[in-house]
Protein backbone atom coordinates (compact mmCIF):
# COMPACT_ATOMS: atom_id res chain seq x y z
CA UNK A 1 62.60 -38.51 52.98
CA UNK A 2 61.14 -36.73 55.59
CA UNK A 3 57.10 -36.20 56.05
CA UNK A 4 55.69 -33.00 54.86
CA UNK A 5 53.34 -31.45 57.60
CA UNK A 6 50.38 -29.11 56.71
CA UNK A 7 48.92 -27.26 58.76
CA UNK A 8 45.40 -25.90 58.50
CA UNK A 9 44.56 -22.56 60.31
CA UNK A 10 40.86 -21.87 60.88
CA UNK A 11 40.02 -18.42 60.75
CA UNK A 12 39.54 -16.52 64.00
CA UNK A 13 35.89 -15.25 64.14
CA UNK A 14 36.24 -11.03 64.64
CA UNK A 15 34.04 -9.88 67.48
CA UNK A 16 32.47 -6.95 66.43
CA UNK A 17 31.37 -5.10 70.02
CA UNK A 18 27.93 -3.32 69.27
CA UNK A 19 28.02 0.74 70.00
CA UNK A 20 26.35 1.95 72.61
CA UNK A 21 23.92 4.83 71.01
CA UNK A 22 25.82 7.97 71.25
CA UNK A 23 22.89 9.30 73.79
CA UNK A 24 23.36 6.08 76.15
CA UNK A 25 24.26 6.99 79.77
CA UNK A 26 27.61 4.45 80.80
CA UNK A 27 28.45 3.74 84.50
CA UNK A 28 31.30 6.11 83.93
CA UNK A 29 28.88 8.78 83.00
CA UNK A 30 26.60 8.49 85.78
CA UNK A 31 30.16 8.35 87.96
CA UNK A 32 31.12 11.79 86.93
CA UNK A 33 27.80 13.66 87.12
CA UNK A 34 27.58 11.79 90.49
CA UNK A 35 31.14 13.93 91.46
CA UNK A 36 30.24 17.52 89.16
CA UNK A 37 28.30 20.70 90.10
CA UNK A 38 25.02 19.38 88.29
CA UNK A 39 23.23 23.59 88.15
CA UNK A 40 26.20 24.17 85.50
CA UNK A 41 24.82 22.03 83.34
CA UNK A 42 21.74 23.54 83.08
CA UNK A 43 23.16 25.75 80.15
CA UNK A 44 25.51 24.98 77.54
CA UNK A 45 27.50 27.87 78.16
CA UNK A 46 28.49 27.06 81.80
CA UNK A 47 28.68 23.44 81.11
CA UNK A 48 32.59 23.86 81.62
CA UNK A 49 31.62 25.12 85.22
CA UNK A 50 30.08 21.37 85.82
CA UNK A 51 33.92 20.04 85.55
CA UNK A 52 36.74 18.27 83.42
CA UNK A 53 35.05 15.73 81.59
CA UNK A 54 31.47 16.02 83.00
CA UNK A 55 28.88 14.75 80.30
CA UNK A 56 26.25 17.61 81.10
CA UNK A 57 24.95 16.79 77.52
CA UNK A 58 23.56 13.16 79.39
CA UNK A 59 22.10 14.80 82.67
CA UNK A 60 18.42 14.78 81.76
CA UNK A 61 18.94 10.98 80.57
CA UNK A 62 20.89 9.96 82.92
CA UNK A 63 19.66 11.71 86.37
CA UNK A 64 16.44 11.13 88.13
CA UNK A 65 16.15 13.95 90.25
CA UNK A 66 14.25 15.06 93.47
CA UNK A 67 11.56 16.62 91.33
CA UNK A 68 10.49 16.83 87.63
CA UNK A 69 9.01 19.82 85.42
CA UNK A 70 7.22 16.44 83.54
CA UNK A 71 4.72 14.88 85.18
CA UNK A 72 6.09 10.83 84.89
CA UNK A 73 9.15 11.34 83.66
CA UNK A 74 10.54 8.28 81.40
CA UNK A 75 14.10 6.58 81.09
CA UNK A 76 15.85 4.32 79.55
CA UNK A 77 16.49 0.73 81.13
CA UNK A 78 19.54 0.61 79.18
CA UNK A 79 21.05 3.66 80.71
CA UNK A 80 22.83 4.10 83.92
CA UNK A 81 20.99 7.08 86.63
CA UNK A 82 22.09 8.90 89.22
CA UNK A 83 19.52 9.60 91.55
CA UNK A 84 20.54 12.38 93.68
CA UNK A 85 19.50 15.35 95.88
CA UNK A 86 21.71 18.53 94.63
CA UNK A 87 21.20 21.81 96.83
CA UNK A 88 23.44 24.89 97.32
CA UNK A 89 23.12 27.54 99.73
CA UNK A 90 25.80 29.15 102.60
CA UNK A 91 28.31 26.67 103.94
CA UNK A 92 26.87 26.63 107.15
CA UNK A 93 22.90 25.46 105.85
CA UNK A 94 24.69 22.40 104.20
CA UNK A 95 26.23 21.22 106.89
CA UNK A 96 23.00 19.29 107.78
CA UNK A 97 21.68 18.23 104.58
CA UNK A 98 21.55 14.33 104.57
CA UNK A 99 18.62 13.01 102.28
CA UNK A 100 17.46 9.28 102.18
CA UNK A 101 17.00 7.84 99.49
CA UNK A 102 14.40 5.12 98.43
CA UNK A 103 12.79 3.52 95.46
CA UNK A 104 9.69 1.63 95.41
CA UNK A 105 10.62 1.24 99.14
CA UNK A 106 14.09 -0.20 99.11
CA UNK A 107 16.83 2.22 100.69
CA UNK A 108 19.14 3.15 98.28
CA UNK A 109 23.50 3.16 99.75
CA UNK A 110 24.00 6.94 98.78
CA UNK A 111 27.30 8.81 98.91
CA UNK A 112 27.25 12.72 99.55
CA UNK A 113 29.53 15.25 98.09
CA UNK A 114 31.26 17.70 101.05
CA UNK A 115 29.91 21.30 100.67
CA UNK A 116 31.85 22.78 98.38
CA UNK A 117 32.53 25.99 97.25
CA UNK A 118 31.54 26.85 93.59
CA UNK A 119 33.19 28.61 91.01
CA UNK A 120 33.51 32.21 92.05
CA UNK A 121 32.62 33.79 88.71
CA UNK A 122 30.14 31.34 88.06
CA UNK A 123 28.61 31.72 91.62
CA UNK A 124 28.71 35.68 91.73
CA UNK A 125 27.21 36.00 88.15
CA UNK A 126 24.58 33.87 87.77
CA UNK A 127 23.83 33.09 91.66
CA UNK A 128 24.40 37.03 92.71
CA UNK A 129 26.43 35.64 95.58
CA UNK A 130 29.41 33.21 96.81
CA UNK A 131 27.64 30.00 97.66
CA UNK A 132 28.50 26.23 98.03
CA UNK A 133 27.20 23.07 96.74
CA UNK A 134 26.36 19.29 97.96
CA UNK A 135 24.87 16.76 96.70
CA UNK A 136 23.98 13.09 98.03
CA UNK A 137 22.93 10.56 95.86
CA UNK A 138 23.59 6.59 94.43
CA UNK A 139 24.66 5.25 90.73
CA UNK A 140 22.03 2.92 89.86
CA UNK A 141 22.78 0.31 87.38
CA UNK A 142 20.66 -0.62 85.02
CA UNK A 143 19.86 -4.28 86.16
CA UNK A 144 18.45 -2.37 89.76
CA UNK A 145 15.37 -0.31 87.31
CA UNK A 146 13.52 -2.93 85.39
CA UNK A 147 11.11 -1.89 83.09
CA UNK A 148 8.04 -0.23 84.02
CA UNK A 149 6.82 2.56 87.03
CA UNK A 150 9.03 2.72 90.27
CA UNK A 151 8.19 5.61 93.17
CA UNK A 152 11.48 7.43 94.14
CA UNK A 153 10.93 8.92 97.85
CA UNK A 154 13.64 11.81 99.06
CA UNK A 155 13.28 12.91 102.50
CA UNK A 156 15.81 14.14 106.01
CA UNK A 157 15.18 15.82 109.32
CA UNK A 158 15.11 18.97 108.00
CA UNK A 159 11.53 18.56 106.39
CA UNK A 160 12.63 18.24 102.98
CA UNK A 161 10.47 15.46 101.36
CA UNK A 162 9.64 14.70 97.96
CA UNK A 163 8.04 11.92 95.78
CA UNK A 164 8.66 11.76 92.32
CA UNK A 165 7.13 8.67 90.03
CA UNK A 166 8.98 7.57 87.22
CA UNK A 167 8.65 4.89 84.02
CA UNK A 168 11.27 2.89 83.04
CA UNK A 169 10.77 2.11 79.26
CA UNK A 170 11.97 -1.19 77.20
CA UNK A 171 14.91 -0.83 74.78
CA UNK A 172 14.56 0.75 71.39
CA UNK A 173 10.52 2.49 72.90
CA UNK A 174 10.51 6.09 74.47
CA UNK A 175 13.29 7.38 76.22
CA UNK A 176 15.56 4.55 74.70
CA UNK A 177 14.76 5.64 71.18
């Protein structure tokens, strides 16, 4: 007779992949409010003005802007920012809009958005005017913030300078809650 092989088949561990929190700002996120027009997302009901797919819901998470209503603003080290410079205005005054960009000293590699026109309807009725938009900024990862304060320093030739200071806070405390 022949032999009778067995066989026995361990059982393949699952790999469960954690969610990210709903609220969590991804790379991809970060990406497209890098690319949108950021003043739609101010309100809910012009969010569709920001663009296809633009998670204006994220942009107060996820952006660290030029200048805060908060005094120390806090993020989450988890989370993905843009840090960016948004302005609109005629064609013409964008053409020379080119912030730097640094935090805690170290330049930041920034891209800028071309002036570009916005939305007509959007533009006319809540703007009272056609205008365009630009925007220069850099997707930060989240290994670049580590937790704690960092200085964020926005400046160009055309005088416009700001400082903003920012805290970073630890997973699961503050702005990652």
């Amino acid at each position: 007779p022949l032999p009778h092989a067995t066989a026995t088949v361990a059982p393949i561990p699952t790999i469960t992949p954690t969610p990210l929190p709903a609220a969590q700002v991804t790379q991809s996120d970060a990406t497209a409010l890098s690319q949108s027009f950021l003043l739609a997302c101010n309100n809910p009901a012009t969010y569709s003005f920001a663009g296809q797919g633009v998670p204006c819901a994220k942009l107060a998470r996820g952006r660290i802007p030029p200048m805060s209503n908060a005094a120390n603003p806090h993020y989450c080290v988890d989370d993905w920012h843009l840090v960016s410079s948004f302005l609109y205005d005629t064609k013409a005054n964008l053409q020379n809009f080119a912030p730097q960009m640094t935090i805690d000293g170290a330049a930041l590699q920034t891209t800028t958005v071309p002036a570009t026109m916005i939305d007509p309807a959007y533009s006319l009725k809540y703007l009272g005017a056609q205008y365009y938009y630009t925007e220069t900024g850099a997707v930060v990862s989240p290994q670049r913030l580590h937790v704690g304060k960092h200085t964020l320093h926005q400046f160009d030739s055309t005088g416009f300078n700001r400082t903003v200071t920012f805290t970073v806070d630890a997973s699961k405390t503050g702005a990652c809650v």
